[in-house]
C-alpha atoms as a PDB file:
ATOM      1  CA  UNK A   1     -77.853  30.655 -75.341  1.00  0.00           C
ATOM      2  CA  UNK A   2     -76.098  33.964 -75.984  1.00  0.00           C
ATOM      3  CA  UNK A   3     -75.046  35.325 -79.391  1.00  0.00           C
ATOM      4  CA  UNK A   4     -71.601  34.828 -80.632  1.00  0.00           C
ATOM      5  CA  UNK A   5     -68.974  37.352 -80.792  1.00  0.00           C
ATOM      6  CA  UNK A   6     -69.747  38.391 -84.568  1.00  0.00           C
ATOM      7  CA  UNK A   7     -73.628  38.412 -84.004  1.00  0.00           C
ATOM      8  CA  UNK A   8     -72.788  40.844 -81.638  1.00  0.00           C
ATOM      9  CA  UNK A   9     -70.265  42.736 -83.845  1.00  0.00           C
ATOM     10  CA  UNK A  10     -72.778  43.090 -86.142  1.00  0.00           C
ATOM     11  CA  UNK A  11     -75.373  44.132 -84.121  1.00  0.00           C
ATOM     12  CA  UNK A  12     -73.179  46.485 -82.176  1.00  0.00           C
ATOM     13  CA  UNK A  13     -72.080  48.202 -85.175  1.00  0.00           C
ATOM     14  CA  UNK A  14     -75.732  48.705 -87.135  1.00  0.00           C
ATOM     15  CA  UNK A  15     -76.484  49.771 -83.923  1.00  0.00           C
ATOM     16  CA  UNK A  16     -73.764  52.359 -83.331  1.00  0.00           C
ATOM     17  CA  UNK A  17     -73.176  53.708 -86.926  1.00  0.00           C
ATOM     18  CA  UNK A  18     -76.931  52.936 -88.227  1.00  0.00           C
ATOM     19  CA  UNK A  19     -76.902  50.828 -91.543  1.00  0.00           C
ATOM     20  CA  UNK A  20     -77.038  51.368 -95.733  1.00  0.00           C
ATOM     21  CA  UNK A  21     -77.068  55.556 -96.903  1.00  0.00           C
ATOM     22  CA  UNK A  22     -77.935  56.133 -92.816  1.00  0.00           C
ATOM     23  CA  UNK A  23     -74.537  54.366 -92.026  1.00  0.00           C
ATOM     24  CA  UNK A  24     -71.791  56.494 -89.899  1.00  0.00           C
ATOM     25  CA  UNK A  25     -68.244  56.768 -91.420  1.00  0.00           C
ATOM     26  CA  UNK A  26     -67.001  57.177 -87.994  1.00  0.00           C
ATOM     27  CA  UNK A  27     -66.425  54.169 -86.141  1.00  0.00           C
ATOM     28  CA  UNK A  28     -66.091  56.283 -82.285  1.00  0.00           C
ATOM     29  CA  UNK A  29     -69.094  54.758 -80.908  1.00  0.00           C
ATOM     30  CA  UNK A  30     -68.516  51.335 -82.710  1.00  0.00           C
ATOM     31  CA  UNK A  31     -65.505  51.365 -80.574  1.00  0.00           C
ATOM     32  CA  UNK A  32     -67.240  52.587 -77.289  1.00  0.00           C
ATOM     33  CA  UNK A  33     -70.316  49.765 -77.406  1.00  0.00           C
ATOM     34  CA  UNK A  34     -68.092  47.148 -77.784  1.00  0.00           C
ATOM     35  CA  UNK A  35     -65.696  48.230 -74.666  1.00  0.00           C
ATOM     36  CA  UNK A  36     -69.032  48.582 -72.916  1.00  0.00           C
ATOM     37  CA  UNK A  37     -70.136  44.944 -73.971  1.00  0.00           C
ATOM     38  CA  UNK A  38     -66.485  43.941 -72.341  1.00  0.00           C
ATOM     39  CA  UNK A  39     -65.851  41.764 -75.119  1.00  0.00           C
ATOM     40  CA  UNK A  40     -62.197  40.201 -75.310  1.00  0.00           C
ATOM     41  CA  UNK A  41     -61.277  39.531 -78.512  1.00  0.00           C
ATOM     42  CA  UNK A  42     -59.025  36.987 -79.791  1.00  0.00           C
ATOM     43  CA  UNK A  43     -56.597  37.237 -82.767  1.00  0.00           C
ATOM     44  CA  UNK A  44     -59.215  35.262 -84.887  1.00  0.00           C
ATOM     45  CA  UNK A  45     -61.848  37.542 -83.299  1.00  0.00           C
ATOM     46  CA  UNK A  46     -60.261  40.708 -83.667  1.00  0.00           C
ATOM     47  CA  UNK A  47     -58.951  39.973 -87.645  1.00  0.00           C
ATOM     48  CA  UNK A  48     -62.800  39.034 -88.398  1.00  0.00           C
ATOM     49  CA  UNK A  49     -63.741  42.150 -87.034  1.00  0.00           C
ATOM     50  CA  UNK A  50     -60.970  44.473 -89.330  1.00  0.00           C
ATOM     51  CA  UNK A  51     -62.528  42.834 -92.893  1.00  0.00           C
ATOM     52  CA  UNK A  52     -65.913  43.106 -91.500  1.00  0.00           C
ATOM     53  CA  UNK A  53     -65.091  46.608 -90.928  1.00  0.00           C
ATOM     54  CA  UNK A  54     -63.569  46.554 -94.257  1.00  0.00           C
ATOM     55  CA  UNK A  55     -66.580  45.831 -95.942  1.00  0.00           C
ATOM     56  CA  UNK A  56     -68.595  48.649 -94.546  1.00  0.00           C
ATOM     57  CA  UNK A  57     -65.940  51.242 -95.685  1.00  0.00           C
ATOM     58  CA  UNK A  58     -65.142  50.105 -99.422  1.00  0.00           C
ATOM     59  CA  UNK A  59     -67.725  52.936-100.702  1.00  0.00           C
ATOM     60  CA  UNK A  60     -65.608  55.175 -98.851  1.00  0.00           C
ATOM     61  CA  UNK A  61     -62.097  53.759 -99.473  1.00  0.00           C
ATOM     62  CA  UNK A  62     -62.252  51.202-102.438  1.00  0.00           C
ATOM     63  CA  UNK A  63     -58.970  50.376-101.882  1.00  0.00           C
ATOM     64  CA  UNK A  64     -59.829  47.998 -99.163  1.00  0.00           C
ATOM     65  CA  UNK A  65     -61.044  45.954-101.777  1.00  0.00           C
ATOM     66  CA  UNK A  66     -57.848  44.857-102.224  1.00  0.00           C
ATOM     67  CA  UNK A  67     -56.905  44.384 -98.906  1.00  0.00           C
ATOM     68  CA  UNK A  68     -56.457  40.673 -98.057  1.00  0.00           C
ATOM     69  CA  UNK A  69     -54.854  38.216 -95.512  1.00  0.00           C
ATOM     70  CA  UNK A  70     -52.077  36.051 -95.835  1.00  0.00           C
ATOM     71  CA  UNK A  71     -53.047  32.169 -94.479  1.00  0.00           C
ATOM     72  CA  UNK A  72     -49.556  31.608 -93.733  1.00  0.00           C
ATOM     73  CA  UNK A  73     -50.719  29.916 -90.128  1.00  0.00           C
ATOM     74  CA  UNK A  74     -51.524  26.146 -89.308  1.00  0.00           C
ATOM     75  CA  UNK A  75     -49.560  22.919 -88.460  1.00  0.00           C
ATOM     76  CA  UNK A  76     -47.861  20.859 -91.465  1.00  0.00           C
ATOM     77  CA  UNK A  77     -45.643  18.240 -91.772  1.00  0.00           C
ATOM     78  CA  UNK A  78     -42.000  18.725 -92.517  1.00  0.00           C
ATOM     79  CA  UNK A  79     -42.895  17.507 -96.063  1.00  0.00           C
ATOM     80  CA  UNK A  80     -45.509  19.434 -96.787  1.00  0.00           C
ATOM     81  CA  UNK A  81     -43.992  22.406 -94.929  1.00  0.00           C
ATOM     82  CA  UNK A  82     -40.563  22.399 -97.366  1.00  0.00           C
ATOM     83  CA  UNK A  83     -42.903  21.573-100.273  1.00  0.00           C
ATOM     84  CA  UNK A  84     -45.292  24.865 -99.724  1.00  0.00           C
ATOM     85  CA  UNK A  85     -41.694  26.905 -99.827  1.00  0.00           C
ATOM     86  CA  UNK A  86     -40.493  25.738-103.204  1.00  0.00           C
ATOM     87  CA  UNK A  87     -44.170  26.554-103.650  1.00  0.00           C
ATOM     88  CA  UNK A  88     -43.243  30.270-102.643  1.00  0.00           C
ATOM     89  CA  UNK A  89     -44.611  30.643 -99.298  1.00  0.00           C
ATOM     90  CA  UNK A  90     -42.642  32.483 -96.638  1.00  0.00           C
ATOM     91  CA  UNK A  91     -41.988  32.730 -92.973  1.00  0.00           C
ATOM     92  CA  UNK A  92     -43.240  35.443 -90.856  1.00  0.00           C
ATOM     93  CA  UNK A  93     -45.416  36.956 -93.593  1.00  0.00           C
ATOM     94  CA  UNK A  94     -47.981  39.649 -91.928  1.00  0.00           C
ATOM     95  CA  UNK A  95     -51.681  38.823 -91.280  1.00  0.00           C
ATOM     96  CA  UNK A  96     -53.370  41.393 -93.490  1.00  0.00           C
ATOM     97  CA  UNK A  97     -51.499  43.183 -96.450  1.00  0.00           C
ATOM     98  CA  UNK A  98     -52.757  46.198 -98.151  1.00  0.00           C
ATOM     99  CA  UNK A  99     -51.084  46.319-102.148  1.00  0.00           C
ATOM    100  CA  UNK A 100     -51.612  50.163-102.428  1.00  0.00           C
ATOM    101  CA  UNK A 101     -49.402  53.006-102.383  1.00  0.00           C
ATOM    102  CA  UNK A 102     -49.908  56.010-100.089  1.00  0.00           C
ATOM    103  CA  UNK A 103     -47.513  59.057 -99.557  1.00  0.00           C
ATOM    104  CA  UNK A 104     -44.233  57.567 -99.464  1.00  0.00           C
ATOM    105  CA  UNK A 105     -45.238  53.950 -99.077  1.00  0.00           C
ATOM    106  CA  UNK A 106     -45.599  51.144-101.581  1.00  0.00           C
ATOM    107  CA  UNK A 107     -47.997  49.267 -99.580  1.00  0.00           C
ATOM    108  CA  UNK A 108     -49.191  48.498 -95.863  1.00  0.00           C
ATOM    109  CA  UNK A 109     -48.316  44.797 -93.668  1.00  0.00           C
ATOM    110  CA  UNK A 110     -50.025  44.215 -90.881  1.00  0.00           C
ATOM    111  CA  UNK A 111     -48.922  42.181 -88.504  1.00  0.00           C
ATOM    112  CA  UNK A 112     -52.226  41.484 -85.638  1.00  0.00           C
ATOM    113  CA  UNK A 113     -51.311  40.508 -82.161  1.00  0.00           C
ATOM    114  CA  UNK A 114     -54.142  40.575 -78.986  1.00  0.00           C
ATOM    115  CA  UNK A 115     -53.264  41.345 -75.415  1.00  0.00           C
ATOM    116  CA  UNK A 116     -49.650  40.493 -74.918  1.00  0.00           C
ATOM    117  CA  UNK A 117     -48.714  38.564 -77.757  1.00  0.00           C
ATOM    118  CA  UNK A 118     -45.285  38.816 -79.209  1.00  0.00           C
ATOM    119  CA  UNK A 119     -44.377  38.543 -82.545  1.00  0.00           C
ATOM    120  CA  UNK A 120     -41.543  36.128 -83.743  1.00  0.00           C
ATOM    121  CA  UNK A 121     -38.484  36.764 -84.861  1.00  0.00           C
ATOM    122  CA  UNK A 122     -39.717  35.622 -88.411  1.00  0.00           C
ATOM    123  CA  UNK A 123     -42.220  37.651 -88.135  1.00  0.00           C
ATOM    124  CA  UNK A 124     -40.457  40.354 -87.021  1.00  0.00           C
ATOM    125  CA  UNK A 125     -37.822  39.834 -89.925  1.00  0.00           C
ATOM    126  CA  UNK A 126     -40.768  39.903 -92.266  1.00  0.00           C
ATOM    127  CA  UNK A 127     -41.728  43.588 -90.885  1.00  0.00           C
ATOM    128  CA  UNK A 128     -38.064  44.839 -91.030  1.00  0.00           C
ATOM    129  CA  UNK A 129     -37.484  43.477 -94.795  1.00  0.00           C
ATOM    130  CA  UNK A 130     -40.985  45.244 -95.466  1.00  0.00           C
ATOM    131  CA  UNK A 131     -39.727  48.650 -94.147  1.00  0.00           C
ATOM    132  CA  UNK A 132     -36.444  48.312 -95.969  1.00  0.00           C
ATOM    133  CA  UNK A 133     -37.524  48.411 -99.434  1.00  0.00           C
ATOM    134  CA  UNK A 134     -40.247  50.981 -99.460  1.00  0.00           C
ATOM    135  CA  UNK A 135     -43.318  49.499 -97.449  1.00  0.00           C
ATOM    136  CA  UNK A 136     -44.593  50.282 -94.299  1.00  0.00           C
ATOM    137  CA  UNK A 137     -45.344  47.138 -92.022  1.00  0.00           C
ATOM    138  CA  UNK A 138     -46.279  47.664 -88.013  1.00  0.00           C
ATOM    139  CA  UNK A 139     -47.159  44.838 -85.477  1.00  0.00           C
ATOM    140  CA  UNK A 140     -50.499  46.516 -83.953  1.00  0.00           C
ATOM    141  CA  UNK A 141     -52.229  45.062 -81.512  1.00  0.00           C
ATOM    142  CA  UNK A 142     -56.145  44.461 -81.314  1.00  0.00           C
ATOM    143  CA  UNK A 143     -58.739  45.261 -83.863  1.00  0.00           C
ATOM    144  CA  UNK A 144     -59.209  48.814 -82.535  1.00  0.00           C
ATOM    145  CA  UNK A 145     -55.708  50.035 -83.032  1.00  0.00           C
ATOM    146  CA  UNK A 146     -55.604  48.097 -86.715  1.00  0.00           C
ATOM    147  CA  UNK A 147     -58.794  49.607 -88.110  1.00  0.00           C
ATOM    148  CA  UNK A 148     -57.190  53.411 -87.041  1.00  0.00           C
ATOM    149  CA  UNK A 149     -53.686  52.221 -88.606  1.00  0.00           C
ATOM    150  CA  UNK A 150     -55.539  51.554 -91.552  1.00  0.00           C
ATOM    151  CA  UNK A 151     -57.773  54.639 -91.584  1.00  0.00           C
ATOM    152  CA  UNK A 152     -54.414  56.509 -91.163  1.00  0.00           C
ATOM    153  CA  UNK A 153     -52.686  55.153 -93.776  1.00  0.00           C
ATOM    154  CA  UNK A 154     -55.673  55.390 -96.377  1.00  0.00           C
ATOM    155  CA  UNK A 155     -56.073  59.429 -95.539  1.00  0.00           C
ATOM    156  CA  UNK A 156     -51.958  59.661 -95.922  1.00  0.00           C
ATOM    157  CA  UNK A 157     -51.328  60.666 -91.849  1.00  0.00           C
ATOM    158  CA  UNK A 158     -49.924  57.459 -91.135  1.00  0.00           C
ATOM    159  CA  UNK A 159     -46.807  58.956 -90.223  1.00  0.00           C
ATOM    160  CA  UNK A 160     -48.548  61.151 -87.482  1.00  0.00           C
ATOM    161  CA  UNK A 161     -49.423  58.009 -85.401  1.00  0.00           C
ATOM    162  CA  UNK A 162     -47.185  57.522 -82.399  1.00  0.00           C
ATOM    163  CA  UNK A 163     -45.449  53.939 -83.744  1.00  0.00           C
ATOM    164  CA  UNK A 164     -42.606  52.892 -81.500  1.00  0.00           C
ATOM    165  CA  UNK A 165     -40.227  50.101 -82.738  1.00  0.00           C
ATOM    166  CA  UNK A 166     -42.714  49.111 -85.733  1.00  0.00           C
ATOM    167  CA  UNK A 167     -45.437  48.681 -82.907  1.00  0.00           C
ATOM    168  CA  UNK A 168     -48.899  50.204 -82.477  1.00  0.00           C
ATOM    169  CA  UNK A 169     -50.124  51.810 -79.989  1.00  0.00           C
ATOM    170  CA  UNK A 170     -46.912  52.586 -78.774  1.00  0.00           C
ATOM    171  CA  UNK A 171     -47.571  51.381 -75.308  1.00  0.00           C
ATOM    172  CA  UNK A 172     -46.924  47.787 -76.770  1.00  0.00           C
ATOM    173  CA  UNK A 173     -44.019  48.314 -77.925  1.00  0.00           C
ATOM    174  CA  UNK A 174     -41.779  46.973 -74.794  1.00  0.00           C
ATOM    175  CA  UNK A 175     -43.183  44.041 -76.257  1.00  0.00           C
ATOM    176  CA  UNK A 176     -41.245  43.912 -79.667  1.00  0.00           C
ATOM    177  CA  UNK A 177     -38.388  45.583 -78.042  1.00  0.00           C
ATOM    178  CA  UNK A 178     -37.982  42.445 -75.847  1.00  0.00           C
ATOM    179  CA  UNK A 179     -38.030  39.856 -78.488  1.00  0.00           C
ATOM    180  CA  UNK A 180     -35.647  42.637 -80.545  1.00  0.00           C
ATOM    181  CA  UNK A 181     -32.560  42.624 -78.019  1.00  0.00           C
ATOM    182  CA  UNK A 182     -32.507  39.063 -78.205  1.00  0.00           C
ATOM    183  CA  UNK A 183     -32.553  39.074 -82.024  1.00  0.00           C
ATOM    184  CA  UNK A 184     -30.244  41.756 -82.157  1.00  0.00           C
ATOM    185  CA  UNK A 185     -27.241  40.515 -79.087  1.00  0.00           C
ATOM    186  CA  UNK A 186     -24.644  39.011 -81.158  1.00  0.00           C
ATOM    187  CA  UNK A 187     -22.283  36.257 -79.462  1.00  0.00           C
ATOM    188  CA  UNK A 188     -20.473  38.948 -77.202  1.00  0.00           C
ATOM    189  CA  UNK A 189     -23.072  40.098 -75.550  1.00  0.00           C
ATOM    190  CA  UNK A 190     -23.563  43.474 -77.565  1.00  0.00           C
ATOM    191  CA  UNK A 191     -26.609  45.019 -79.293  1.00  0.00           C
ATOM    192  CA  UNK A 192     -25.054  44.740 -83.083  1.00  0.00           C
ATOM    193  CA  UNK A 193     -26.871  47.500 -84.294  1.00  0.00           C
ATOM    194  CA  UNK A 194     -24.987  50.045 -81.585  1.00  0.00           C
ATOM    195  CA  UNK A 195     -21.941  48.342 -82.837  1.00  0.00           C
ATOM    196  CA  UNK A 196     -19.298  49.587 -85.352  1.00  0.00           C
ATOM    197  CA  UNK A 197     -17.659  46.002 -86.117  1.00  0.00           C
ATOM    198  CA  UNK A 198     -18.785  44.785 -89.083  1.00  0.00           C
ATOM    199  CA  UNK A 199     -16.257  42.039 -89.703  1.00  0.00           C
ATOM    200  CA  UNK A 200     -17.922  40.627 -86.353  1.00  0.00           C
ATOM    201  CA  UNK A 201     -18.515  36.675 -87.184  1.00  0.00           C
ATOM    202  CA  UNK A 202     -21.219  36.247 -84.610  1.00  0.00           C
ATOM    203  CA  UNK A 203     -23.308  39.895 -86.346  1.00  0.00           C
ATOM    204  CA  UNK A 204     -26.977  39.574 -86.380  1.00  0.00           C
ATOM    205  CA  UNK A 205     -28.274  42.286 -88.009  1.00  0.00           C
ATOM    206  CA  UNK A 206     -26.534  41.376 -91.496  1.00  0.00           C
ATOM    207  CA  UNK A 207     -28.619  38.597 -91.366  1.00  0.00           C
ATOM    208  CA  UNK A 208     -31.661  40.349 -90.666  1.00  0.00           C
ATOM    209  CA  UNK A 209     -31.384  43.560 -92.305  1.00  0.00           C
ATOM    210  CA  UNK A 210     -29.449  44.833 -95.671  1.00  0.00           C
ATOM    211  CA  UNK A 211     -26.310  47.215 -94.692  1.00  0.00           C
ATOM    212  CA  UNK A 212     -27.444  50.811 -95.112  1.00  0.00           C
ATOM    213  CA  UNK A 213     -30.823  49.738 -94.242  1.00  0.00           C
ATOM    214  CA  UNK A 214     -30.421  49.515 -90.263  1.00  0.00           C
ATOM    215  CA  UNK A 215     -33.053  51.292 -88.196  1.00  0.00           C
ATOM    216  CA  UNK A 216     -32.143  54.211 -86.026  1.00  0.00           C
ATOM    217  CA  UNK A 217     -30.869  54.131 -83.020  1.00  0.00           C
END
């Protein structure tokens, strides 16, 4: 019988970055055994794989410490779905959330998608609202991408990465900008945020996003 995905996580990554005082910082050939091993990770996979890496870095960057994910996911009934929202629990919250300020950002939202996944529109709400009061939240896509998102906003370069419509690596992004013109297209048939009428009835973006807040166009 072969050994599971995170055996061989493990075993790739003592093996690539060596282990305890010996243990590489960078994760390069980490990255390079497992596209070697042509592993396909899921989302469960990949997020396993992001605190694992988390783990071996807190010497390094003790703010990961802190770092956590938000179990927003699973099936419920109506009942106990409505009761878990008086309860506080939101919609669309990001998979991993990092409560620590760096440069000009109060914290870091991370929402984790694999292969061709799309966000939702909650989801995508939740990454908007996140951006709009100080944060800095990015759908990224596969462990590899998060762990350098991460890295980058730790060291303060965040802003260097090429992140297209909130997405990461950039070549994703058609993704997010599909699911965004349907969010955005109010009743006419218009992108709202290329349009000037704000008395507009059938407006989407006021519902989404606070005025003064809208993203560039």
């Amino acid at each position: 019988m072969g050994a599971s995905w995170d055996c061989i996580n493990r075993r790739a990554y003592v093996v690539a970055c060596g282990s305890g005082k010996h243990r590489s910082d960078n994760i390069n050939d980490y990255r390079r055994r497992l596209r070697r091993m042509n592993i396909t990770e899921s989302e469960d996979q990949a997020q396993r794989l992001i605190f694992d890496w988390a783990r071996w870095q807190q010497g390094k960057y003790p703010q990961l410490k802190a770092m956590y994910h938000a179990a927003n996911e699973g099936k419920r009934s109506t009942r106990a779905g409505a009761e878990l929202k008086r309860q506080g629990m939101k919609p669309g919250v990001s998979d991993i959330c990092l409560p620590y300020a760096s440069g000009k950002y109060n914290n870091l939202y991370v929402e984790l998608k694999v292969g061709n996944g799309k966000a939702s529109d909650n989801q995508l709400k939740f990454v908007d609202m996140i951006n709009s009061i100080g944060g800095k939240a990015v759908v990224v896509y596969g462990s590899e991408a998060a762990i350098e998102l991460i890295t980058a906003y730790l060291e303060g370069t965040i802003d260097d990465l090429e992140i297209v419509s909130d997405t990461y690596p950039k070549e994703k992004a058609k993704i997010t900008e599909r699911v965004n013109k349907k969010r955005f297209i109010g009743f006419c048939g218009t992108d709202c945020r290329k349009c000037d009428n704000k008395g507009c009835q059938g407006r989407t973006v006021d519902d989404i996003l606070s005025p003064g807040l809208l993203p560039a166009t």
